[in-house]
N, C-alpha and C. Protein backbone atom coordinates (compact mmCIF):
# COMPACT_ATOMS: atom_id res chain seq x y z
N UNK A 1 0.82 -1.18 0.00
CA UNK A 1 0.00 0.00 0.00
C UNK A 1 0.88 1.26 0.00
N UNK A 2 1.98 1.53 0.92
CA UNK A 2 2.72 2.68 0.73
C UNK A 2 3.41 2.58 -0.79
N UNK A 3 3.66 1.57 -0.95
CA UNK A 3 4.49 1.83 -2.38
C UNK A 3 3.64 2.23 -3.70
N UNK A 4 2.43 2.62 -3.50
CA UNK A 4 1.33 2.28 -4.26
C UNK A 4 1.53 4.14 -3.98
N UNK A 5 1.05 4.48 -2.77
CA UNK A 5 1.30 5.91 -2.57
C UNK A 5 2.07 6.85 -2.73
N UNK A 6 3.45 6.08 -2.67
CA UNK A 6 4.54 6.59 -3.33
C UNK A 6 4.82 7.00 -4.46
N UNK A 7 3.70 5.44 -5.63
CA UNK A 7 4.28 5.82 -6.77
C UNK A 7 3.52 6.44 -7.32
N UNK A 8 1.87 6.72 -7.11
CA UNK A 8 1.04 7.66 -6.93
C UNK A 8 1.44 9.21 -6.66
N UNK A 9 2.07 9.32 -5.70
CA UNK A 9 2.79 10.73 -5.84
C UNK A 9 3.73 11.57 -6.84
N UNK A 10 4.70 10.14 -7.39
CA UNK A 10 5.66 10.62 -8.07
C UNK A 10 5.08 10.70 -9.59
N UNK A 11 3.98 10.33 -9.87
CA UNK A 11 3.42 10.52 -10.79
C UNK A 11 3.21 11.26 -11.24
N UNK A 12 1.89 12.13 -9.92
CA UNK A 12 1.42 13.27 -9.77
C UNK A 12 2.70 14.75 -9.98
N UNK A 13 4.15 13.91 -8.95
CA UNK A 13 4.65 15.46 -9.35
C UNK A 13 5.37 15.08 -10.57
N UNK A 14 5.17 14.27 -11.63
CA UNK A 14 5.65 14.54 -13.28
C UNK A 14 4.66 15.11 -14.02
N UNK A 15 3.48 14.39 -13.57
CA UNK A 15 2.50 15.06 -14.47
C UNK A 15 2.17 16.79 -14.12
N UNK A 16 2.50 17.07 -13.46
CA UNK A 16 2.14 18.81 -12.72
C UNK A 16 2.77 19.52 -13.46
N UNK A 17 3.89 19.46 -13.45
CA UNK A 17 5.04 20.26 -14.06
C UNK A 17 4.25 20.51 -15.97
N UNK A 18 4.28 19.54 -16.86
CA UNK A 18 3.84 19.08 -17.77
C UNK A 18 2.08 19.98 -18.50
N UNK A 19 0.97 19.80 -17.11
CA UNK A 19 -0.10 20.47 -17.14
C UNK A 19 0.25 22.11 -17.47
N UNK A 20 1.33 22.34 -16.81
CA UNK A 20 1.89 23.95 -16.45
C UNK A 20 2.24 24.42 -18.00
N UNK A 21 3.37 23.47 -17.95
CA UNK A 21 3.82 24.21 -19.25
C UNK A 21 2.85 23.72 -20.68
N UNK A 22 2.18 23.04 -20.65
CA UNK A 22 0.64 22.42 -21.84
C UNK A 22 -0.07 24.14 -21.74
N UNK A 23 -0.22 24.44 -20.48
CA UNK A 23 -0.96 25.78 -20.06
C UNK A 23 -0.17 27.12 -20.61
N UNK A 24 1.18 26.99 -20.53
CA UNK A 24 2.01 28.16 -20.85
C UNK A 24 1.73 27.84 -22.28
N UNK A 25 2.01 27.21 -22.80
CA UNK A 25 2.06 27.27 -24.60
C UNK A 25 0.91 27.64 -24.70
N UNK A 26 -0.08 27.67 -24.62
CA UNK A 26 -1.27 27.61 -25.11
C UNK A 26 -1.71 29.26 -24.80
N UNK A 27 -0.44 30.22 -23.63
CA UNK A 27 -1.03 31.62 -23.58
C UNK A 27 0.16 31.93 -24.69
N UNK A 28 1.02 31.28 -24.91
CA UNK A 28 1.78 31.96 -25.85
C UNK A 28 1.53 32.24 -27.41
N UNK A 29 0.17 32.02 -27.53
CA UNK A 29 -0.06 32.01 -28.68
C UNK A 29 -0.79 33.00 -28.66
N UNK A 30 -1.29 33.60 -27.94
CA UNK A 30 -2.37 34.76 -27.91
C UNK A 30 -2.08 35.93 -28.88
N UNK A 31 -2.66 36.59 -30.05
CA UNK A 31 -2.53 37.42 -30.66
C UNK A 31 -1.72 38.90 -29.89
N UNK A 32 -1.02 39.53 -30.21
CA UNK A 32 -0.71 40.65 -29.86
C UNK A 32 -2.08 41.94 -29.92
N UNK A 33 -2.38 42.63 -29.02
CA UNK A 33 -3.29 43.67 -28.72
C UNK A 33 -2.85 44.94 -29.63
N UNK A 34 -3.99 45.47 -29.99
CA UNK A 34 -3.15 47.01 -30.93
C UNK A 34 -2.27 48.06 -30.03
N UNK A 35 -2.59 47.78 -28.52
CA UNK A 35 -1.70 49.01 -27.99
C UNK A 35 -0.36 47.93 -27.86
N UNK A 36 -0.50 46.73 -27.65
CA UNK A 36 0.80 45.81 -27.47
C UNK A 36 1.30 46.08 -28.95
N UNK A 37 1.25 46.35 -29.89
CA UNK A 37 1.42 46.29 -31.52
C UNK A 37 1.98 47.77 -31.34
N UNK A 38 1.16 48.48 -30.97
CA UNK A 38 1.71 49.80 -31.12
C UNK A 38 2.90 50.13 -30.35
N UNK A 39 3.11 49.41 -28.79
CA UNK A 39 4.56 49.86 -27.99
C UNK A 39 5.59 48.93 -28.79
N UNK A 40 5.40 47.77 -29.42
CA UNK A 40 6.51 46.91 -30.09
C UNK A 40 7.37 47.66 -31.42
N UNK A 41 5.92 48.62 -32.23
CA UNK A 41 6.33 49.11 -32.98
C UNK A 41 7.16 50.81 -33.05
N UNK A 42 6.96 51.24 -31.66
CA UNK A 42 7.49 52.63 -31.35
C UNK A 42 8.65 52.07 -30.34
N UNK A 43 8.66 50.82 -29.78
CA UNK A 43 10.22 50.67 -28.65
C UNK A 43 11.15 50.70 -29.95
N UNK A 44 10.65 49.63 -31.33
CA UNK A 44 11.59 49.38 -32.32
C UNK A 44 11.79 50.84 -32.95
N UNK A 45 11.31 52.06 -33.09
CA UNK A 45 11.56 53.22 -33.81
C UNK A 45 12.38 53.90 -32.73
N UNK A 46 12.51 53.73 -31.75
CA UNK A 46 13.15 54.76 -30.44
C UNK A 46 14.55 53.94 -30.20
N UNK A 47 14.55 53.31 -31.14
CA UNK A 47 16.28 52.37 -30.87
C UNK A 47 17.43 53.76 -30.53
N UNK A 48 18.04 53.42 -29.77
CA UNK A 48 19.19 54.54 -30.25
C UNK A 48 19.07 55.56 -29.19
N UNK A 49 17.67 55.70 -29.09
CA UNK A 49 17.61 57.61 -28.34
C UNK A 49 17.16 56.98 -26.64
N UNK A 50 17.94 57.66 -26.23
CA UNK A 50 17.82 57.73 -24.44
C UNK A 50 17.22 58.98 -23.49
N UNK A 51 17.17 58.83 -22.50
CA UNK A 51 16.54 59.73 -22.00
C UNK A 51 15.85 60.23 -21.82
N UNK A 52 15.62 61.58 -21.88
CA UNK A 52 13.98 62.51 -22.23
C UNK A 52 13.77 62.42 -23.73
N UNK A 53 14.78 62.21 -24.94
CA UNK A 53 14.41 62.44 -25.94
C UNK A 53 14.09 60.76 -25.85
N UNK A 54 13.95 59.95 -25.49
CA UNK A 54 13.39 58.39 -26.02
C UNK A 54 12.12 58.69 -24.76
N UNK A 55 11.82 59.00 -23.89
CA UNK A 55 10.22 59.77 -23.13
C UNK A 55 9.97 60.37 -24.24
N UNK A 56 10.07 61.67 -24.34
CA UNK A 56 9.45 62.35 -25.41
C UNK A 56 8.87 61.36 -26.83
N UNK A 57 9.57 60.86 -27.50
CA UNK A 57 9.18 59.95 -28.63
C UNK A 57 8.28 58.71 -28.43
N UNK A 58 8.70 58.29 -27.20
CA UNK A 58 7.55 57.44 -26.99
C UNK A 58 6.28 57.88 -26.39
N UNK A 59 5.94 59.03 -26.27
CA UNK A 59 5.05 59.65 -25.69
C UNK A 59 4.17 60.13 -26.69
N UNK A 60 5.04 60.78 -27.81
CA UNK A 60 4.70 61.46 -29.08
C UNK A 60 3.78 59.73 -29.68
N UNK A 61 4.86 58.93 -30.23
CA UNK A 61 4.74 58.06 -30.81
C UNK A 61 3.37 57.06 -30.35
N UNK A 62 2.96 57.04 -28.94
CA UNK A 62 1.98 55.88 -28.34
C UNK A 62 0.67 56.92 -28.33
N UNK A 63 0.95 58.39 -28.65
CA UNK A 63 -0.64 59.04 -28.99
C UNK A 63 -1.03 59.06 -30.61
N UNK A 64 0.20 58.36 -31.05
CA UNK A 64 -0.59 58.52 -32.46
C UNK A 64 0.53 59.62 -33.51
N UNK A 65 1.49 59.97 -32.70
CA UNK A 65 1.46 61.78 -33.91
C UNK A 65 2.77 61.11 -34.04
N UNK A 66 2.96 61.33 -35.12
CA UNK A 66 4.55 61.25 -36.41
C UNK A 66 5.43 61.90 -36.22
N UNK A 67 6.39 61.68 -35.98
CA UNK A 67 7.69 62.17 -35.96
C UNK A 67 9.19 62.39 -36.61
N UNK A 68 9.32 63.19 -36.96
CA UNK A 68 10.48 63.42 -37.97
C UNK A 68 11.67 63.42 -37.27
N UNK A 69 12.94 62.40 -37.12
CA UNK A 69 13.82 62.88 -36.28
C UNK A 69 15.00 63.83 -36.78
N UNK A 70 15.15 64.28 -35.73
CA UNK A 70 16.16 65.72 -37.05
C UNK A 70 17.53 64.89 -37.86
N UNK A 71 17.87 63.54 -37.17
CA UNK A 71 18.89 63.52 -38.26
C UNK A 71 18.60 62.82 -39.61
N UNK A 72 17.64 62.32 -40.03
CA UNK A 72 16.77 62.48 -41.32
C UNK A 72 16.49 64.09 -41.93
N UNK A 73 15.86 64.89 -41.07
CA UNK A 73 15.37 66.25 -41.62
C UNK A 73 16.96 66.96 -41.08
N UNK A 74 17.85 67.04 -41.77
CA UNK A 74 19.10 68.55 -41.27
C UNK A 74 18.58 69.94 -41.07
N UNK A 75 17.62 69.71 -41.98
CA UNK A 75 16.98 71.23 -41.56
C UNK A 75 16.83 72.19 -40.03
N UNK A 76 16.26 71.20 -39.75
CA UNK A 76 15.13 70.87 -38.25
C UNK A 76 16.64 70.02 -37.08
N UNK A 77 16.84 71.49 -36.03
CA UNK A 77 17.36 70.97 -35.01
C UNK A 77 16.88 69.71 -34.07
N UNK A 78 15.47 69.96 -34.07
CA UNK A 78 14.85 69.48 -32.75
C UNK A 78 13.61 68.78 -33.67
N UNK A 79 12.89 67.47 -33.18
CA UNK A 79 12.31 66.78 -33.82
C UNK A 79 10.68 67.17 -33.57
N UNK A 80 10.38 66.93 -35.43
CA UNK A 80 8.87 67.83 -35.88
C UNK A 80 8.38 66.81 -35.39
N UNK A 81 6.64 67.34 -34.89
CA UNK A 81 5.86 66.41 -34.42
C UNK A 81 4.61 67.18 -34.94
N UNK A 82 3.84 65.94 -35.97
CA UNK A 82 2.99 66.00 -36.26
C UNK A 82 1.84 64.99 -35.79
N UNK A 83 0.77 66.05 -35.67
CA UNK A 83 -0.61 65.50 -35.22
C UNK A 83 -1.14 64.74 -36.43
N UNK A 84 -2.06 63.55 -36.00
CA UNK A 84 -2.25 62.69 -36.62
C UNK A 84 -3.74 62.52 -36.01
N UNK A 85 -4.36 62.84 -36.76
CA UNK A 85 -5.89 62.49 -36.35
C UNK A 85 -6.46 61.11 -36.34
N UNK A 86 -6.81 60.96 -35.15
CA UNK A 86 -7.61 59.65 -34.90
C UNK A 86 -9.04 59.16 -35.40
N UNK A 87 -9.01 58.05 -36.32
CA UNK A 87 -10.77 58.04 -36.53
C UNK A 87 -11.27 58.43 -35.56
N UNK A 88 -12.32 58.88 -35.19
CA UNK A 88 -13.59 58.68 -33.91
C UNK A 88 -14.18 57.63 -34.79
N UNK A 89 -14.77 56.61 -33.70
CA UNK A 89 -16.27 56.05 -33.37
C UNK A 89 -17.13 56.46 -32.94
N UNK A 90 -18.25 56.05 -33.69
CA UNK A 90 -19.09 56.95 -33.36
C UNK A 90 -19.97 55.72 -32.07
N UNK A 91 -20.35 56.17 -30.71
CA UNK A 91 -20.30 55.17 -29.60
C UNK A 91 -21.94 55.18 -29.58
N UNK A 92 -22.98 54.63 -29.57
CA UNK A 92 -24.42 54.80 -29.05
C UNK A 92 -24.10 54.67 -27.44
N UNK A 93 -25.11 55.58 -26.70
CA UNK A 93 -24.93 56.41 -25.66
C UNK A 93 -26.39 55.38 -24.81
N UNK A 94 -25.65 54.45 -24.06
CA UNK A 94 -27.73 54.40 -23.32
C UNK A 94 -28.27 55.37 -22.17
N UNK A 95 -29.56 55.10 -22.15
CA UNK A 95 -29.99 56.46 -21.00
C UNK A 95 -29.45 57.27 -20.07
N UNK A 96 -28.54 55.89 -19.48
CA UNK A 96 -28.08 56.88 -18.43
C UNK A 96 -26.35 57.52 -18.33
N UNK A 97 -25.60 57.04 -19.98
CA UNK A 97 -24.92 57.84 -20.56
C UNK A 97 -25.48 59.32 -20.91
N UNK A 98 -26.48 59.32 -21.45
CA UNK A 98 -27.09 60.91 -22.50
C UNK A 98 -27.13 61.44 -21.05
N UNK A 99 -28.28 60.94 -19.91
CA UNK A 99 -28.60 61.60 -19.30
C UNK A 99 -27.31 62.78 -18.25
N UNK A 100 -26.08 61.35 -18.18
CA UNK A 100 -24.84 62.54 -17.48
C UNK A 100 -24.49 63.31 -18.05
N UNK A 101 -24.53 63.06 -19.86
CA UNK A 101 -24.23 64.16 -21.11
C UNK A 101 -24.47 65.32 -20.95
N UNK A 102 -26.10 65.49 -20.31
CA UNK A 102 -26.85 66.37 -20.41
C UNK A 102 -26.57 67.21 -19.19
N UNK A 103 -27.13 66.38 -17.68
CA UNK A 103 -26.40 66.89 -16.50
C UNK A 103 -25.39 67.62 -16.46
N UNK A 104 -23.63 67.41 -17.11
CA UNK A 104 -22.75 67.89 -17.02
C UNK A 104 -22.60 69.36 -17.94
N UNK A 105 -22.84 68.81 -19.12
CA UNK A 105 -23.56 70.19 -19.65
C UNK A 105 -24.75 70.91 -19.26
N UNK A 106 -25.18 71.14 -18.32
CA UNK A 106 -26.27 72.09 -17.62
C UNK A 106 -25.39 72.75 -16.36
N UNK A 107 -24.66 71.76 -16.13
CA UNK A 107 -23.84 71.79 -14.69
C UNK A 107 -22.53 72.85 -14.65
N UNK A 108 -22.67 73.18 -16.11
CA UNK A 108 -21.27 74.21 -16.22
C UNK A 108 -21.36 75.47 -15.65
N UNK A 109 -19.64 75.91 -14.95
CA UNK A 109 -20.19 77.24 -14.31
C UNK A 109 -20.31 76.96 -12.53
N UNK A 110 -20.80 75.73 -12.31
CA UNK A 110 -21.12 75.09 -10.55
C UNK A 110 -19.44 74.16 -10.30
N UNK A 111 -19.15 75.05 -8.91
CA UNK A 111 -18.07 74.00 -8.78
C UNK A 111 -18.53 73.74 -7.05
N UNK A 112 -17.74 72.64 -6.64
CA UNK A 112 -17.84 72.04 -5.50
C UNK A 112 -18.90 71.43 -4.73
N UNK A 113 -19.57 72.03 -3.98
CA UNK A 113 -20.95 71.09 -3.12
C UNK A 113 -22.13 72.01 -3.81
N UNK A 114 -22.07 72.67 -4.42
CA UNK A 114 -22.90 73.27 -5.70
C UNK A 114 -23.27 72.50 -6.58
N UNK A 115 -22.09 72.02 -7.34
CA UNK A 115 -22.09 71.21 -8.07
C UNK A 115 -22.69 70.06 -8.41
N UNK A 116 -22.07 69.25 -6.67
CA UNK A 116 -22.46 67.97 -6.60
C UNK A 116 -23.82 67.89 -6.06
N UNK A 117 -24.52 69.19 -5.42
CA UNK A 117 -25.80 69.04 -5.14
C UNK A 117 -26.64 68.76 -6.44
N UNK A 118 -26.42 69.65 -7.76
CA UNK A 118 -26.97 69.78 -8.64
C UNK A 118 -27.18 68.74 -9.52
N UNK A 119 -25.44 67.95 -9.74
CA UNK A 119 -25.86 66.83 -9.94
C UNK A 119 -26.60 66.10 -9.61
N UNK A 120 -26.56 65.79 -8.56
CA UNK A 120 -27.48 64.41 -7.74
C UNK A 120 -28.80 64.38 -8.44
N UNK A 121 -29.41 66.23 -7.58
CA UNK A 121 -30.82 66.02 -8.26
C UNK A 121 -30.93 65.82 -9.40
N UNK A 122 -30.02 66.35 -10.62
CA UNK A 122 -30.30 66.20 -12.30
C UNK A 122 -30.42 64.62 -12.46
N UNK A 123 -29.31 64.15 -11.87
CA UNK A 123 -29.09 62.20 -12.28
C UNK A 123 -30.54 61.61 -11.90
N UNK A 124 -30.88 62.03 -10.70
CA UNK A 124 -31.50 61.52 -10.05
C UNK A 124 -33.59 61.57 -10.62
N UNK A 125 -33.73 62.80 -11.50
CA UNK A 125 -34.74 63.31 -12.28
C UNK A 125 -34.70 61.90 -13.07
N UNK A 126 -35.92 61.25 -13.64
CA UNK A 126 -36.13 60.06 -14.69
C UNK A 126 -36.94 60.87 -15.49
């Protein structure tokens, strides 16, 4: 009977190990995310630059806006940054989205326990 338990155990700790890594492969396949896509593709453009100027570029670079670095442009000491407009979506709003829409825009102008009085009652109106 103990040897039965024994070999019962040693089973258990081969097969464990095995379950784990069956489990790891299987997250390693997971598609990359567009903001994961987007830092892979701006760490690889910021090769080279340190510091505030590799902050700055990756800062520029993860909102979207283009960047010229000056030693491409000689012109240009310091690197152009252009805005880059983002599609919008257009989002459907349910009730009690419109309704804070509306609240907050009525609410302009009120700050502090003004404010939050005003809110309440507006949210609170059906």
């Amino acid at each position: 009977m103990l040897k039965k338990t024994v070999m019962s155990l040693l089973c258990l700790s081969l097969a464990v190990p095995a379950l784990s890594f069956a489990e790891t492969a299987t997250h390693a396949v997971k598609p990359l995310t567009p903001h994961q896509e987007r830092m892979k593709t701006c760490n690889a453009d910021a090769k080279g630059k340190k510091g505030e100027e590799r902050k700055t570029f990756m800062k520029s670079c993860l909102k979207g806006e283009v960047a010229v670095p000056a030693a491409k442009a000689p012109e240009a000491k310091k690197v152009k940054e252009i805005k880059v407009e983002k599609p919008k979506t257009e989002k459907k709003l349910n009730s009690q989205q419109m309704r804070m829409k509306t609240c907050n825009a009525d609410a302009k102008g009120k700050k502090g326990a003004e404010r939050k009085t005003f809110m309440k009652s507006c949210l609170s109106n059906k």
